[in-house]
C-alpha atoms as a PDB file:
ATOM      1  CA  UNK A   1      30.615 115.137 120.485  1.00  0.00           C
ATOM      2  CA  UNK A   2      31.160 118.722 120.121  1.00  0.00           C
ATOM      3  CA  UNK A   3      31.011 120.372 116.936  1.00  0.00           C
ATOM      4  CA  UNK A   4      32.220 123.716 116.478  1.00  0.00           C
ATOM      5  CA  UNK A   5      31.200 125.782 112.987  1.00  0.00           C
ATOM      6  CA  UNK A   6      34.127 128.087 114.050  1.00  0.00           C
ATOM      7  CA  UNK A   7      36.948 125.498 112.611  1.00  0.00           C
ATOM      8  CA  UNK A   8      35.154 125.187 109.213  1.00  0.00           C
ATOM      9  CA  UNK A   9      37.043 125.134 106.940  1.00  0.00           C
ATOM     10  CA  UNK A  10      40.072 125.595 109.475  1.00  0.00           C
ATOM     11  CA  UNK A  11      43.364 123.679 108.606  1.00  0.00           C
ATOM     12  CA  UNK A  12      43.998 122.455 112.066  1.00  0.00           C
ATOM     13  CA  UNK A  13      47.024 120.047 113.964  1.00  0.00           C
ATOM     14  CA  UNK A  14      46.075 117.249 116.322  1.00  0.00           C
ATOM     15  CA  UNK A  15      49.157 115.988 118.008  1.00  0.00           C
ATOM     16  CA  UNK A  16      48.747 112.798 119.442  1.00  0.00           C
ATOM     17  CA  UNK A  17      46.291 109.388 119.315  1.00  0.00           C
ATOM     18  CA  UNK A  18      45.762 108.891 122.772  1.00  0.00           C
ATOM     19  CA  UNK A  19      41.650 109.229 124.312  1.00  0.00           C
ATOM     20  CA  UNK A  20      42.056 113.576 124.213  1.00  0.00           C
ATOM     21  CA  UNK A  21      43.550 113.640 120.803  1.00  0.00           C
ATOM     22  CA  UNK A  22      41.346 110.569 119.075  1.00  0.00           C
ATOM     23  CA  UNK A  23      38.211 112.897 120.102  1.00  0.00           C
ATOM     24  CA  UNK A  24      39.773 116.344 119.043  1.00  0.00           C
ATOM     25  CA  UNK A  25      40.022 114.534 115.881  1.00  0.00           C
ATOM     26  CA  UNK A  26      36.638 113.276 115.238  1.00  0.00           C
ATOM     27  CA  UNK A  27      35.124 116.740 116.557  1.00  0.00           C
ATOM     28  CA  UNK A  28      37.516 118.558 114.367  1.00  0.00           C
ATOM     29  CA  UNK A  29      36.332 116.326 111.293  1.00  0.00           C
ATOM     30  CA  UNK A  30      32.631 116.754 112.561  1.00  0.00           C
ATOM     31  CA  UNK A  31      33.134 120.611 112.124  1.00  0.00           C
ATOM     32  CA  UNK A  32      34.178 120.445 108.768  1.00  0.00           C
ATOM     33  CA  UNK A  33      37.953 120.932 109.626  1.00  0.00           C
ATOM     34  CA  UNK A  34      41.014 120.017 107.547  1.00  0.00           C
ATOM     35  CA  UNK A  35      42.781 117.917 110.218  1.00  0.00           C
ATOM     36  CA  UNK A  36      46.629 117.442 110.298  1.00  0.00           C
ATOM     37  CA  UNK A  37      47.085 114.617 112.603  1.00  0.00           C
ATOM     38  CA  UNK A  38      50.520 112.945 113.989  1.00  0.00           C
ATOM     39  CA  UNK A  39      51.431 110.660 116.063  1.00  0.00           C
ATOM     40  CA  UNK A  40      54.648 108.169 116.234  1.00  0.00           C
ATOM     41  CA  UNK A  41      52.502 105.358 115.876  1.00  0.00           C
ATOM     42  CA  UNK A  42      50.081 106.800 113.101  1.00  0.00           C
ATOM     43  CA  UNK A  43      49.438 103.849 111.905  1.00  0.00           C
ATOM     44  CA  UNK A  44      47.751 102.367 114.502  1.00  0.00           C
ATOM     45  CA  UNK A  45      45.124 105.215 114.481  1.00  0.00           C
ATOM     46  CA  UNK A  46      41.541 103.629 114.771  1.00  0.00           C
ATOM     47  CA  UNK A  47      39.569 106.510 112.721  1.00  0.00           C
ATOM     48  CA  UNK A  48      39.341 105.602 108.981  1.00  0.00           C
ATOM     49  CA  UNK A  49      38.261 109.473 107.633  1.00  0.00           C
ATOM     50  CA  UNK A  50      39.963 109.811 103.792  1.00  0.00           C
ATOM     51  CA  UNK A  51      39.753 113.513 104.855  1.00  0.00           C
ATOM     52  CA  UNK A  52      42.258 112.975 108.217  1.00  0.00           C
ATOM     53  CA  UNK A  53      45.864 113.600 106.884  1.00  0.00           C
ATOM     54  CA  UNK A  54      48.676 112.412 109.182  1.00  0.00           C
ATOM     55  CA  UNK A  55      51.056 114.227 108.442  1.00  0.00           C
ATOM     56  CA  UNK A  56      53.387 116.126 110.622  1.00  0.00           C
ATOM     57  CA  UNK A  57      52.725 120.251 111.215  1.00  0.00           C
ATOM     58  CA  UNK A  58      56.080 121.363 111.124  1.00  0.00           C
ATOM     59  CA  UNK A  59      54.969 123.934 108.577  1.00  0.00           C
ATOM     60  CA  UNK A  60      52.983 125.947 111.064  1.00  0.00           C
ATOM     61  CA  UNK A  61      52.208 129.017 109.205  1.00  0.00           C
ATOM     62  CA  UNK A  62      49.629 126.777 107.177  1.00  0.00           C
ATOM     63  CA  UNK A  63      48.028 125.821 110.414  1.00  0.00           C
ATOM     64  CA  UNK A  64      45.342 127.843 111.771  1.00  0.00           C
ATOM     65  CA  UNK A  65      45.028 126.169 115.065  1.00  0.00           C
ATOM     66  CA  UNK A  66      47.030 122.928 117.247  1.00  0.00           C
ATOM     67  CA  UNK A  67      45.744 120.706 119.380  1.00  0.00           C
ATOM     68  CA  UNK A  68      48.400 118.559 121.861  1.00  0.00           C
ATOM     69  CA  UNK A  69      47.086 115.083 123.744  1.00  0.00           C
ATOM     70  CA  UNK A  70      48.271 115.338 127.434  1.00  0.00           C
ATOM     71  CA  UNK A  71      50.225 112.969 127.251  1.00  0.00           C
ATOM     72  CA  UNK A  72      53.011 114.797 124.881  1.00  0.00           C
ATOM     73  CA  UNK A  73      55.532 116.187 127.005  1.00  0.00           C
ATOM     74  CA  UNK A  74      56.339 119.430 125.289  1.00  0.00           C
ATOM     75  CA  UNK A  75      59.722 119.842 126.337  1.00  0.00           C
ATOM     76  CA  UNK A  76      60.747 116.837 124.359  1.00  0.00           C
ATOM     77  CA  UNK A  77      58.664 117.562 121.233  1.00  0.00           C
ATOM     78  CA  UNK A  78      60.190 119.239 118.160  1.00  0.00           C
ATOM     79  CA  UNK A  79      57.064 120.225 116.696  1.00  0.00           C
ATOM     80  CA  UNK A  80      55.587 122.235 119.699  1.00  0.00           C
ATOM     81  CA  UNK A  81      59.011 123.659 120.253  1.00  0.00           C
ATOM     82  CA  UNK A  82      59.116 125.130 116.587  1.00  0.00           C
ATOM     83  CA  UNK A  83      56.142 126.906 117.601  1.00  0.00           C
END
């Protein structure tokens, strides 16, 4: 796993639960990140952190940094759009 001392502290936006997004999340966590996390089936995500929020990022000035799964086409996602 890669941790990165550069998100400390970082709020940061992981969109998507798929493989890509379930290991931005744990490396995100692992650098001492705030992580944002959503998905539309949240509650099937496999990583029990009581620091992981799911929460949607609409609210993107309080995000310092997103992260989007492959798998999320962008052109049908309201979230990426808004940024």
């Amino acid at each position: 796993m890669i941790i990165n001392k550069k998100y400390q502290d970082k709020r940061v936006a992981v969109l998507g639960f798929g493989k890509t997004g379930l290991s931005i999340i744990k490396s995100m966590l692992a650098s001492g990140a705030k992580v944002f996390a959503y998905d539309d089936h949240h509650k099937e995500c496999p990583i029990n952190d009581n620091s992981l929020i799911f929460d949607s990022p609409v609210n993107h000035q309080n995000i310092d940094c997103l992260f989007v799964s492959p798998g999320i086409n962008p052109q049908n996602n309201n979230i990426i759009k808004s940024w």
